[in-house]
PDB file of N, CA and C in Angstrom:
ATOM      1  N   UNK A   1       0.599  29.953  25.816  1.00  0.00           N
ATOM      2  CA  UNK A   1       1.987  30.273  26.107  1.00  0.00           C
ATOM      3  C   UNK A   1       2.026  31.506  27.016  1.00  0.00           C
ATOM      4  N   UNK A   2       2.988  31.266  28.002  1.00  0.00           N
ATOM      5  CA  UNK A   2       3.307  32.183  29.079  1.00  0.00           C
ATOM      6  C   UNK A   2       3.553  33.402  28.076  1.00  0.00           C
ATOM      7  N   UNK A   3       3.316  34.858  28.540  1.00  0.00           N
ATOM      8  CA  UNK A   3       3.905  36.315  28.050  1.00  0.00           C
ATOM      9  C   UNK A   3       5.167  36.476  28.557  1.00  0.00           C
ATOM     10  N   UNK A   4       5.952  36.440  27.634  1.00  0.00           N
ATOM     11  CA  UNK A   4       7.836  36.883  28.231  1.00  0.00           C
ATOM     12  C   UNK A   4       7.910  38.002  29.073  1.00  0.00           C
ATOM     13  N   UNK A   5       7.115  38.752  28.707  1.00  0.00           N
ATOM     14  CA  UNK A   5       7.571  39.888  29.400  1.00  0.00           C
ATOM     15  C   UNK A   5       5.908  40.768  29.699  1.00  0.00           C
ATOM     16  N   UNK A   6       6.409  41.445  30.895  1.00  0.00           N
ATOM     17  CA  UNK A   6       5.188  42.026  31.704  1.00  0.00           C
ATOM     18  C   UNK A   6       3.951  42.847  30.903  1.00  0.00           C
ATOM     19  N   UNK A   7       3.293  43.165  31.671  1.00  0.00           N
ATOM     20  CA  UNK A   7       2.128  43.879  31.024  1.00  0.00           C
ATOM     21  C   UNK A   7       2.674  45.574  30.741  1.00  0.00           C
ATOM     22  N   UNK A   8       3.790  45.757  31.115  1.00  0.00           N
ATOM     23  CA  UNK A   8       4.070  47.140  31.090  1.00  0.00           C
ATOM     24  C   UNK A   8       4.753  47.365  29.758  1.00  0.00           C
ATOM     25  N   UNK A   9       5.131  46.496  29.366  1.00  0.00           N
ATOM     26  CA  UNK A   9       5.919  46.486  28.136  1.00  0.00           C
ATOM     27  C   UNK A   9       4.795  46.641  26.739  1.00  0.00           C
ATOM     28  N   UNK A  10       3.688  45.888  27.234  1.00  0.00           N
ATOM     29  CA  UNK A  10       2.084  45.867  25.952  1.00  0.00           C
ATOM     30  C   UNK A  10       1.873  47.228  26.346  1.00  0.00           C
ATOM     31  N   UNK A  11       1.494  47.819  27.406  1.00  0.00           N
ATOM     32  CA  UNK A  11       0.705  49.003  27.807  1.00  0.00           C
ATOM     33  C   UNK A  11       1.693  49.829  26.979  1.00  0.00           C
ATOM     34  N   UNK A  12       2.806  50.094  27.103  1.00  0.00           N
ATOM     35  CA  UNK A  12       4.071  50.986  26.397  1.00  0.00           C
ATOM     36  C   UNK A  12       3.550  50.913  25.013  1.00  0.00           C
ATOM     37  N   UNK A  13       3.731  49.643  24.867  1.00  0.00           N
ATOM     38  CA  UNK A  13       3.065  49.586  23.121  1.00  0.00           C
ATOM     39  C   UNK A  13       1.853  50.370  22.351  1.00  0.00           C
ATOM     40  N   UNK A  14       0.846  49.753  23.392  1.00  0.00           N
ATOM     41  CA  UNK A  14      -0.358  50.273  23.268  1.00  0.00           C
ATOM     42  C   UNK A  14      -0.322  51.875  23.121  1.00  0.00           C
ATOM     43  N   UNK A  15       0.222  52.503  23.890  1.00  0.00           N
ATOM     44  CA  UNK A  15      -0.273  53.914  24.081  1.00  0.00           C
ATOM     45  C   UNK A  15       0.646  54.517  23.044  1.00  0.00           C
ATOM     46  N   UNK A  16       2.115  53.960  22.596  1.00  0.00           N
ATOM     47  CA  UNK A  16       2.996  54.517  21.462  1.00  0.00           C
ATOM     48  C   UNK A  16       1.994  54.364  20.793  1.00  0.00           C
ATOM     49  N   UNK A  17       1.554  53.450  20.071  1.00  0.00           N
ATOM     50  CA  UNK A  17       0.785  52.846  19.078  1.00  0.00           C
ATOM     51  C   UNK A  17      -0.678  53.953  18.876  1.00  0.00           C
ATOM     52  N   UNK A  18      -1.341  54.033  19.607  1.00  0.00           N
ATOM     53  CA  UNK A  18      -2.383  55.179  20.287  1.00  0.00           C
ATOM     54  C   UNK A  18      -2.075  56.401  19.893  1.00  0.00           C
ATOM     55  N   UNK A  19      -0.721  56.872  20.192  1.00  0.00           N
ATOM     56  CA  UNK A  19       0.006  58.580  19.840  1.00  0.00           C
ATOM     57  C   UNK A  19       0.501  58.541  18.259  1.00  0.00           C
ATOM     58  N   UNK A  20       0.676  57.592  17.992  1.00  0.00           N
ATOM     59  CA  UNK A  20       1.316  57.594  16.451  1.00  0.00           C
ATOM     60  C   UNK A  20      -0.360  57.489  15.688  1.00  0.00           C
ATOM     61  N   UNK A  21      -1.204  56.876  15.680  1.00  0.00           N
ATOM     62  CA  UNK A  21      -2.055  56.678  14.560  1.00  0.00           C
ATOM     63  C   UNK A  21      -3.211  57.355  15.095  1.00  0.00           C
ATOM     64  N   UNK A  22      -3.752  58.579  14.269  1.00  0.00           N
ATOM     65  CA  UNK A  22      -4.855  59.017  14.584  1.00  0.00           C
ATOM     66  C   UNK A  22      -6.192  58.301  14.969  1.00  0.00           C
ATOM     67  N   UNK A  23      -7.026  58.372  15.198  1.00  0.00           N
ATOM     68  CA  UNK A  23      -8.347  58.111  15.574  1.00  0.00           C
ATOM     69  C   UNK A  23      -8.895  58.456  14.372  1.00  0.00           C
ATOM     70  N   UNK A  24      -9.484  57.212  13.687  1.00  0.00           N
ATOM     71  CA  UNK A  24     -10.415  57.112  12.466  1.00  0.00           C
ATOM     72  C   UNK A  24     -11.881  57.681  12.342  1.00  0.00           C
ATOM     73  N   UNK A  25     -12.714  58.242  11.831  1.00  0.00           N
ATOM     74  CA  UNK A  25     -14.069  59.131  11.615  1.00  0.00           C
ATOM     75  C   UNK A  25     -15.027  58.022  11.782  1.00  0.00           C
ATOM     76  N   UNK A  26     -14.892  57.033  10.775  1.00  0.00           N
ATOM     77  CA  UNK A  26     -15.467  55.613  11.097  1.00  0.00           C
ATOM     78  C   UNK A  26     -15.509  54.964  11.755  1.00  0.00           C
ATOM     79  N   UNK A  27     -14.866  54.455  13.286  1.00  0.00           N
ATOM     80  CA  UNK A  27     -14.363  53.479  13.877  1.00  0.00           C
ATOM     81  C   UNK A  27     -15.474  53.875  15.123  1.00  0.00           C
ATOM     82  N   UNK A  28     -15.236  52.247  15.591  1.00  0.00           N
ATOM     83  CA  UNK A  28     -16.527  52.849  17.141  1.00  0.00           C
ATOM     84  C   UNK A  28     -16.220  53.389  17.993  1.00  0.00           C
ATOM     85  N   UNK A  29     -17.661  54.203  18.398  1.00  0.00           N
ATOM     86  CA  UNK A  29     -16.966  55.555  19.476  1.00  0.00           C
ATOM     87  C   UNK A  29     -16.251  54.794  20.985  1.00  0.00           C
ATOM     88  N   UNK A  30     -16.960  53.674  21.186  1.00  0.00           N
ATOM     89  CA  UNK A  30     -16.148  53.329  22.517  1.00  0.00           C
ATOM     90  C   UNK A  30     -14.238  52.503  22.316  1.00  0.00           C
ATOM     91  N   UNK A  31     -14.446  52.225  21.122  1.00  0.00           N
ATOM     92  CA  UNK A  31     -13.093  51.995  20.714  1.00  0.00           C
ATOM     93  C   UNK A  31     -12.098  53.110  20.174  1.00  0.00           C
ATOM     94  N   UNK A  32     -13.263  53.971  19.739  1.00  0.00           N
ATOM     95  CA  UNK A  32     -12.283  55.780  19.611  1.00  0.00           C
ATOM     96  C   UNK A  32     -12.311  56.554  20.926  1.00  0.00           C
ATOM     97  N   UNK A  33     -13.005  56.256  22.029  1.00  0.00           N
ATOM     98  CA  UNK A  33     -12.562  56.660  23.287  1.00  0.00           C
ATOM     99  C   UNK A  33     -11.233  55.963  24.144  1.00  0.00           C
ATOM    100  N   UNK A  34     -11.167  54.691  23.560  1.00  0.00           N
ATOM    101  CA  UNK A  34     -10.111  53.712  24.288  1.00  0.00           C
ATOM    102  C   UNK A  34      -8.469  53.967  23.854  1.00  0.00           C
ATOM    103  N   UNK A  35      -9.165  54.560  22.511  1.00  0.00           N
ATOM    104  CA  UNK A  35      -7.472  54.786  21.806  1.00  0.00           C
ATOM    105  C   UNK A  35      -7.179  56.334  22.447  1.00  0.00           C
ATOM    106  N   UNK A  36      -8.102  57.248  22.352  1.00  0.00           N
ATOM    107  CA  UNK A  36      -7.854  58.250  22.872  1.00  0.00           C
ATOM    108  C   UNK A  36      -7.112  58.741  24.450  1.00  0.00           C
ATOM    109  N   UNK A  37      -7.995  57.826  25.103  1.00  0.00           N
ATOM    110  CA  UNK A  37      -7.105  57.382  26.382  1.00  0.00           C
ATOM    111  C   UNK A  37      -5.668  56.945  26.590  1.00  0.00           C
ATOM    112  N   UNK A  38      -5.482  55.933  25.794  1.00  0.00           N
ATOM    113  CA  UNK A  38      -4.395  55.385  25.817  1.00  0.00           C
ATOM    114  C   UNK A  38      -2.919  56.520  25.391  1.00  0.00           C
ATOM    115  N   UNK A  39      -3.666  57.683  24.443  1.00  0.00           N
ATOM    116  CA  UNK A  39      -3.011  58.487  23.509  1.00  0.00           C
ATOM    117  C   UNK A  39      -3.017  59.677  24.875  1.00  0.00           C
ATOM    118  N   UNK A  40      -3.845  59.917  26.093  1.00  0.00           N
ATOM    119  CA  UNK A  40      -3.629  60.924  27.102  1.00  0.00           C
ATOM    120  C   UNK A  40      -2.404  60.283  27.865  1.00  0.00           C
ATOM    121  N   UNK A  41      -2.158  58.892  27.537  1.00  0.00           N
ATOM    122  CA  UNK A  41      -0.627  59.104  28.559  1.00  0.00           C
ATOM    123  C   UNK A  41       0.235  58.786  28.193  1.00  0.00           C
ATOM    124  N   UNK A  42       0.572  59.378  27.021  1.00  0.00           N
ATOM    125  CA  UNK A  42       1.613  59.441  26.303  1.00  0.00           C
ATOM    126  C   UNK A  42       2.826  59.967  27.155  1.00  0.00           C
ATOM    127  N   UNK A  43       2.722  60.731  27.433  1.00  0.00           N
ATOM    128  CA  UNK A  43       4.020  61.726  28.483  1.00  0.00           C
ATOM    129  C   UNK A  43       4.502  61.388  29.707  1.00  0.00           C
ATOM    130  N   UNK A  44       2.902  60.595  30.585  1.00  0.00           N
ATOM    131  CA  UNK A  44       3.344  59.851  31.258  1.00  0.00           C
ATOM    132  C   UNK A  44       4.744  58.128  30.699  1.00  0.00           C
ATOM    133  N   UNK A  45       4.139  58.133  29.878  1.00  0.00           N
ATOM    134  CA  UNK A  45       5.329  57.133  28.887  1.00  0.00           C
ATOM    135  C   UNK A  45       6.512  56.813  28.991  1.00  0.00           C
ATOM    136  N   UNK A  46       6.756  58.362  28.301  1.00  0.00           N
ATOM    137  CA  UNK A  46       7.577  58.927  28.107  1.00  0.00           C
ATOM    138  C   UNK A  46       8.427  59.112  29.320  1.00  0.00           C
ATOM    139  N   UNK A  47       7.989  59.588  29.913  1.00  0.00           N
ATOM    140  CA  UNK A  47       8.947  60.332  31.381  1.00  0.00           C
ATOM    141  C   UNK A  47       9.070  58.841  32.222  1.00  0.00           C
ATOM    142  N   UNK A  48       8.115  57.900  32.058  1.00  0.00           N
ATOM    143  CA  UNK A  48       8.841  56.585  33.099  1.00  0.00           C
ATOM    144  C   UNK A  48      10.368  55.669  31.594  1.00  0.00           C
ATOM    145  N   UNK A  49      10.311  56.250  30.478  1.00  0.00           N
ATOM    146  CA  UNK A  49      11.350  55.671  29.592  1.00  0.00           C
ATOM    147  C   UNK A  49      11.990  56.653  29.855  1.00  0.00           C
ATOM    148  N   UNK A  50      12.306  57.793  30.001  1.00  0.00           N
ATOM    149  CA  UNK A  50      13.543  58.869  30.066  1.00  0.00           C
ATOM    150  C   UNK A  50      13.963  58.508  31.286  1.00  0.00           C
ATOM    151  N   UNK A  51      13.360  58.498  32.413  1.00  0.00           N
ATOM    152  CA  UNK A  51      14.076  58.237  34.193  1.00  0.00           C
ATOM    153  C   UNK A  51      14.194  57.150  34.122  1.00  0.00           C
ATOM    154  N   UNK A  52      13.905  55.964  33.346  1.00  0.00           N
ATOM    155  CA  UNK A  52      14.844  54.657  33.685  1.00  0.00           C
ATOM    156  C   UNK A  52      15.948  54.500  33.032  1.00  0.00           C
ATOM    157  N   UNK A  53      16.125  55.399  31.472  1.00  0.00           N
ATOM    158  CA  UNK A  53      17.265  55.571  30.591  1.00  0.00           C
ATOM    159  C   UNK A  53      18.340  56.351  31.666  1.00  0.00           C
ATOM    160  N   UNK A  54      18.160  57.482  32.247  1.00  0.00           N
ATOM    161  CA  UNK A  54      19.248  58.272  33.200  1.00  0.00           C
ATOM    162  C   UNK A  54      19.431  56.859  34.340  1.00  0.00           C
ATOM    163  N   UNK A  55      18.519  56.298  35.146  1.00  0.00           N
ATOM    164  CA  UNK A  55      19.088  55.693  36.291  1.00  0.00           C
ATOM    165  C   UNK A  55      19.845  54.414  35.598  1.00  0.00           C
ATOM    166  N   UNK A  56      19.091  53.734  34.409  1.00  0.00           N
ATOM    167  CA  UNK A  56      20.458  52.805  34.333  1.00  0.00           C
ATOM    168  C   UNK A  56      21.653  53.401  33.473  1.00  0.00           C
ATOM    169  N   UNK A  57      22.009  54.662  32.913  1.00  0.00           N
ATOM    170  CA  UNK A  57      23.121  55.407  32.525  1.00  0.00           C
ATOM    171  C   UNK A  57      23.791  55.793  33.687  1.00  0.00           C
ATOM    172  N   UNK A  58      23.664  56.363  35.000  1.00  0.00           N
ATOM    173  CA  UNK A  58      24.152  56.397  35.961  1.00  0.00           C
ATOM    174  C   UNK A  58      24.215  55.160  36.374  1.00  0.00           C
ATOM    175  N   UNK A  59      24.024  53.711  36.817  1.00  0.00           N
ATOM    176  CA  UNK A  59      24.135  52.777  37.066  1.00  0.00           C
ATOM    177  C   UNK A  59      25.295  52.080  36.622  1.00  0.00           C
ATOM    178  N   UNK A  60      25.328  52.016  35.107  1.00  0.00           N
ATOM    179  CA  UNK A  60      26.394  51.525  34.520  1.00  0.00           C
ATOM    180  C   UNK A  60      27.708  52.140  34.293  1.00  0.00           C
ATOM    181  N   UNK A  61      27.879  53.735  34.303  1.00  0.00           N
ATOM    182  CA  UNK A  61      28.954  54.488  34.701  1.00  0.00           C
ATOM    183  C   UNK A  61      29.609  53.952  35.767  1.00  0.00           C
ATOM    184  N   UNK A  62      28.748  54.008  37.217  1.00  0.00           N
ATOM    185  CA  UNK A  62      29.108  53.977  38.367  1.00  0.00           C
ATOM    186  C   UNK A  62      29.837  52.533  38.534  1.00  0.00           C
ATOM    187  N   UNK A  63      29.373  51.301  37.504  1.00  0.00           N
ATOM    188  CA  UNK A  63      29.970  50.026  37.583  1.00  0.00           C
ATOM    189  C   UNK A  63      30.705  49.439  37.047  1.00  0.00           C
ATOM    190  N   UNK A  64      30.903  50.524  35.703  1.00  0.00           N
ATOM    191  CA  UNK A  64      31.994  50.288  34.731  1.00  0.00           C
ATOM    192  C   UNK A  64      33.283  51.218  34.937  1.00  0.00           C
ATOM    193  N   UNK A  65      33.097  52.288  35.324  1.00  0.00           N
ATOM    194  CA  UNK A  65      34.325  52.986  35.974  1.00  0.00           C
ATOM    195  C   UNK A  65      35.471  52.247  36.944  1.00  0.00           C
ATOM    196  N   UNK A  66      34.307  51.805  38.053  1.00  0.00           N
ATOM    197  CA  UNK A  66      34.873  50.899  39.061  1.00  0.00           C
ATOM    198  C   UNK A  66      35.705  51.775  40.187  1.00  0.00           C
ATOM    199  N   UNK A  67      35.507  53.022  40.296  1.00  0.00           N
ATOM    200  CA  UNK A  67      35.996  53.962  40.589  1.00  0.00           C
ATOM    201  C   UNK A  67      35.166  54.386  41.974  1.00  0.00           C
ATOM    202  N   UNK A  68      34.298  53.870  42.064  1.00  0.00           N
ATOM    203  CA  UNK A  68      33.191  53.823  43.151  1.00  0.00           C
ATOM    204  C   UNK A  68      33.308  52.832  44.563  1.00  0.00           C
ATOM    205  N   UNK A  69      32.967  53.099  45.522  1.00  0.00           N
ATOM    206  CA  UNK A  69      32.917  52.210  46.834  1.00  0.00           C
ATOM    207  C   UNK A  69      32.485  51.700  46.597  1.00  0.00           C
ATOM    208  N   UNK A  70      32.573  49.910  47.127  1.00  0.00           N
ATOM    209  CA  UNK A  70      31.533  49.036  46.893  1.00  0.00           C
ATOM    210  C   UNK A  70      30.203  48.961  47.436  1.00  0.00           C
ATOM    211  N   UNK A  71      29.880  49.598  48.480  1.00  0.00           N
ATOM    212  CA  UNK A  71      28.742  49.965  48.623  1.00  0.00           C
ATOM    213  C   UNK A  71      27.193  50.753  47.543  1.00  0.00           C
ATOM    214  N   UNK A  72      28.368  51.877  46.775  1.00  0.00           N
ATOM    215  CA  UNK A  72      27.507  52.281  45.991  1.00  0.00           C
ATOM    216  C   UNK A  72      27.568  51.748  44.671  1.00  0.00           C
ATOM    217  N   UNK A  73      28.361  50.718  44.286  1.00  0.00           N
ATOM    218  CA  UNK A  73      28.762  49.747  43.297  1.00  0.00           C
ATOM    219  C   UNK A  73      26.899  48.341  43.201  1.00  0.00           C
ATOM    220  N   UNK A  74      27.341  47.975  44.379  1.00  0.00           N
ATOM    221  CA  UNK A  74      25.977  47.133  45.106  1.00  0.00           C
ATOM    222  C   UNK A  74      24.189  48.091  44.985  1.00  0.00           C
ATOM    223  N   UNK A  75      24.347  49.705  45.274  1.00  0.00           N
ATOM    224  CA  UNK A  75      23.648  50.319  44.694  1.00  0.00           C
ATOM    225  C   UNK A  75      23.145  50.139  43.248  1.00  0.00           C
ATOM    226  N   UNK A  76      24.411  50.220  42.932  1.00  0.00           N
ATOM    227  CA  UNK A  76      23.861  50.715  40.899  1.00  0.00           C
ATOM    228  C   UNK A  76      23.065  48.998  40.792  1.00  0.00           C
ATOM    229  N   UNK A  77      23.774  48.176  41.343  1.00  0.00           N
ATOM    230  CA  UNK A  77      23.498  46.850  40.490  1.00  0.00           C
ATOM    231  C   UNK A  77      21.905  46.646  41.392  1.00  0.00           C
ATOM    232  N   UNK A  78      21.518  47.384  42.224  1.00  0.00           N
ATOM    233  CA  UNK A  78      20.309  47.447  42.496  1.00  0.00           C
ATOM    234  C   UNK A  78      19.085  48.078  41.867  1.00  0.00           C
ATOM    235  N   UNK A  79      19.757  48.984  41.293  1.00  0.00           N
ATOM    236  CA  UNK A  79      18.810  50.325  40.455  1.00  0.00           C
ATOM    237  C   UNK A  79      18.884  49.474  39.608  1.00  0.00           C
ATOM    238  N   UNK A  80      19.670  48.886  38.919  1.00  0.00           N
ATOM    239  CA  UNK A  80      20.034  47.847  37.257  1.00  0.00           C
ATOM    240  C   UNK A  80      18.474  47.013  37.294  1.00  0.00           C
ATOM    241  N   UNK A  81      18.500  46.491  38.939  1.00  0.00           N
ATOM    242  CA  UNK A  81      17.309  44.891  39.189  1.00  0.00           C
ATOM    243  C   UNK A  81      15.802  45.874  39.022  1.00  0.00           C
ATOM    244  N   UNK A  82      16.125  46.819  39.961  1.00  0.00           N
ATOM    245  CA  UNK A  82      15.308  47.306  39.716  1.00  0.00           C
ATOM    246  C   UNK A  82      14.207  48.498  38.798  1.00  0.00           C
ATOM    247  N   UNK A  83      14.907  48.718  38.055  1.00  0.00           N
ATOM    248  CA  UNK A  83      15.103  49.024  36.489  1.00  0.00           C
ATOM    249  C   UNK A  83      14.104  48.123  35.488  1.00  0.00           C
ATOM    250  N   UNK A  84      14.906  47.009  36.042  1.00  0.00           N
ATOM    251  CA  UNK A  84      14.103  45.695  34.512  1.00  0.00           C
ATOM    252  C   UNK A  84      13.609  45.167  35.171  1.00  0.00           C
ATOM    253  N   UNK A  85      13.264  44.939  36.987  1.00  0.00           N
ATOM    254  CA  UNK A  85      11.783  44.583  37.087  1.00  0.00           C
ATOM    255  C   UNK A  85      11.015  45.337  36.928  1.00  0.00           C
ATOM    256  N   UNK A  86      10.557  46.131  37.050  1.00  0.00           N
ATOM    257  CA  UNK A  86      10.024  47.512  36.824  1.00  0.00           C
ATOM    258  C   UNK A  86       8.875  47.205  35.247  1.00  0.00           C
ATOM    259  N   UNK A  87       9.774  46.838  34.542  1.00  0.00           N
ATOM    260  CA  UNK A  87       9.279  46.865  33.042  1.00  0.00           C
ATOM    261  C   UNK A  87       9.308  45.528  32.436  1.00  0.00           C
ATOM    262  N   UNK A  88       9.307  44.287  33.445  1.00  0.00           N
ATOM    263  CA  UNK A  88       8.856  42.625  33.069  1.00  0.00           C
ATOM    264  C   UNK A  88       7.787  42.426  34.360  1.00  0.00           C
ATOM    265  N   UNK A  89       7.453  43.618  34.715  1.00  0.00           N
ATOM    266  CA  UNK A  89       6.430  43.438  35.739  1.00  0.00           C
ATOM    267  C   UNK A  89       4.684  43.133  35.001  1.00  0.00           C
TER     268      UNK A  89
END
């Protein structure tokens, strides 16, 4: 079966998953190096989920107000596409 949704969405997983559960005393070192990794980009994570939370919060203001030129109306609904391809990529 096809994956619904992109590899960016597992990697997200992965590395939450990585930052939440320590690294076990027992476990193998090349599989306690892999989690560890995954657990160094945590922040990177983070900061691509905070700047897509602000651009589609500005996006949907700008389209639900309606208060906007249609030009920059056609904007937001671009940032919107490009937003959630971004993260079914």
């Amino acid at each position: 079966m096809k994956q619904l949704f992109g590899k960016q969405l597992a990697f997200v997983a992965s590395v939450l998953d990585a930052k939440r559960q320590p690294v076990n005393a027992g476990i193998d070192p090349a599989k306690a190096q892999a989690r560890a990794s995954l657990a160094g980009q945590y922040s990177k994570v983070v900061m691509q989920i905070v700047v897509s939370c602000a651009i589609l919060a500005f996006s949907f203001y700008v389209i639900l107000t309606r208060e906007s030129a249609e030009p920059i109306q056609k904007a937001a609904f671009g940032f919107i596409g490009t937003v959630v391809g971004y993260w079914l990529r």
